[in-house]
Protein backbone atom coordinates (compact mmCIF):
# COMPACT_ATOMS: atom_id res chain seq x y z
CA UNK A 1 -11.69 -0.93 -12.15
CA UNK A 2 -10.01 -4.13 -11.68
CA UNK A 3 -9.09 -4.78 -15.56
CA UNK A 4 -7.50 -1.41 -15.70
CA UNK A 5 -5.59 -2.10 -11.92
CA UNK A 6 -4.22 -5.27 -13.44
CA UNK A 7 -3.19 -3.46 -16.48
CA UNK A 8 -1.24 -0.58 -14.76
CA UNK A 9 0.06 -3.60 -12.18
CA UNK A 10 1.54 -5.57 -15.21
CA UNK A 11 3.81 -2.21 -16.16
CA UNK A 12 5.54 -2.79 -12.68
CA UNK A 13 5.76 -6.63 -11.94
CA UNK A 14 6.58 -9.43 -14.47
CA UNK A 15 3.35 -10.86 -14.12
CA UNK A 16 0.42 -12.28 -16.53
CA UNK A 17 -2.53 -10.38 -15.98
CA UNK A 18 -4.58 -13.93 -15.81
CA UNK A 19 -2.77 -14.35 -12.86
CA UNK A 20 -3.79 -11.52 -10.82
CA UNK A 21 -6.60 -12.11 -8.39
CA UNK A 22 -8.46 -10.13 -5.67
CA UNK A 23 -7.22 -11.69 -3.10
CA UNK A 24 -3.18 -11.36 -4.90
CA UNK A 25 -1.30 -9.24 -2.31
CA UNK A 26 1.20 -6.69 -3.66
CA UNK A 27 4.38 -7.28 -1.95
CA UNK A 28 3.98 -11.18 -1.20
CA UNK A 29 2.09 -12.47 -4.01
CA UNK A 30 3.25 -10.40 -6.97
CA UNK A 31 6.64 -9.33 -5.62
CA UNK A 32 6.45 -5.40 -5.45
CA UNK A 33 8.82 -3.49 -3.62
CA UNK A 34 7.92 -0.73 -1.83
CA UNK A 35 9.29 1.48 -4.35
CA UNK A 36 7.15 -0.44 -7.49
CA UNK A 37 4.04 0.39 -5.35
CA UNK A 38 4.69 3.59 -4.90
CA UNK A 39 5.23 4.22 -8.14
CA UNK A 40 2.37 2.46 -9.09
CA UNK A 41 0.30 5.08 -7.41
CA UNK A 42 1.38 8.04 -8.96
CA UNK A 43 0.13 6.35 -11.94
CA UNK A 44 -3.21 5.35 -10.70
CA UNK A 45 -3.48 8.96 -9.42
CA UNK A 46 -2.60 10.21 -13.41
CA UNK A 47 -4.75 7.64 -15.32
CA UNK A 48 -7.80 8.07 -12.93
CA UNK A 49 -7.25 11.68 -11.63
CA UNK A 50 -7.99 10.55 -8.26
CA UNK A 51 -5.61 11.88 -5.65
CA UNK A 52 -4.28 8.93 -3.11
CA UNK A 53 -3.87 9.89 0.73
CA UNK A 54 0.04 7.96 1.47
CA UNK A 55 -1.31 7.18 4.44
CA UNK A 56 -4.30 5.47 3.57
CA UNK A 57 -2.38 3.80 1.01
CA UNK A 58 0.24 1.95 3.39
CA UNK A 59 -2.53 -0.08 4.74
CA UNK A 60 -3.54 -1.49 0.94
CA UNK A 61 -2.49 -5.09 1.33
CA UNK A 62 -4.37 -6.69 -1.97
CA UNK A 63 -5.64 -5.77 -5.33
CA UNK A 64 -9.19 -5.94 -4.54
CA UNK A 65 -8.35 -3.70 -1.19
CA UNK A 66 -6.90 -1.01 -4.05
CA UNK A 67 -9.56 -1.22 -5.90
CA UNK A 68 -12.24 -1.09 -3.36
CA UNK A 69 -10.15 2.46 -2.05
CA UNK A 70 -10.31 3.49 -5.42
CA UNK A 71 -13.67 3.09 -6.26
CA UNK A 72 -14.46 4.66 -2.74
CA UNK A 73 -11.91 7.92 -4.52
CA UNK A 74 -13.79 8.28 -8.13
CA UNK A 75 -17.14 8.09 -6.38
C-alpha cells in the first residue's frame, strides 16, 4: 500500500518517490495544498475502489496515517 501511495503522491507533488517516508506529512513536508490532496483522494478512491469519508480524511496528517486509513478501507 505504501509503494502504490507514493506512486499516486508523485502525480501531485514534484517529489522523488525515495524521498517519501512514513512519517512525510502532506502539506508541510511534501508541499500539498489543500486542493492537491483532495485531488489526490479521488484518485486513491478510483485506483483502490475504496470510498474515503471527507471527514475522516481532514484529520490524515502523514503518509503512513493514509495508508494505515486505507488499509483499515480495503479490509
Amino acid at each position: 500500500m505504501f509503494d502504490q501511495l507514493t506512486e499516486i503522491i508523485t502525480n501531485y507533488v514534484e517529489v522523488d518517490k525515495e524521498d517519501i517516508k512514513p512519517e512525510s506529512r502532506f502539506m508541510e513536508d511534501l508541499g500539498f495544498t489543500s486542493f492537491d490532496f483532495m485531488s489526490m483522494l479521488g484518485e486513491i478512491e478510483d485506483e483502490l475502489d475504496v470510498e474515503i469519508v471527507q471527514e475522516e480524511a481532514a484529520d490524515i496528517r502523514t503518509v503512513q496515517e493514509a495508508v494505515d486509513y486505507l488499509e483499515r478501507l480495503k479490509a
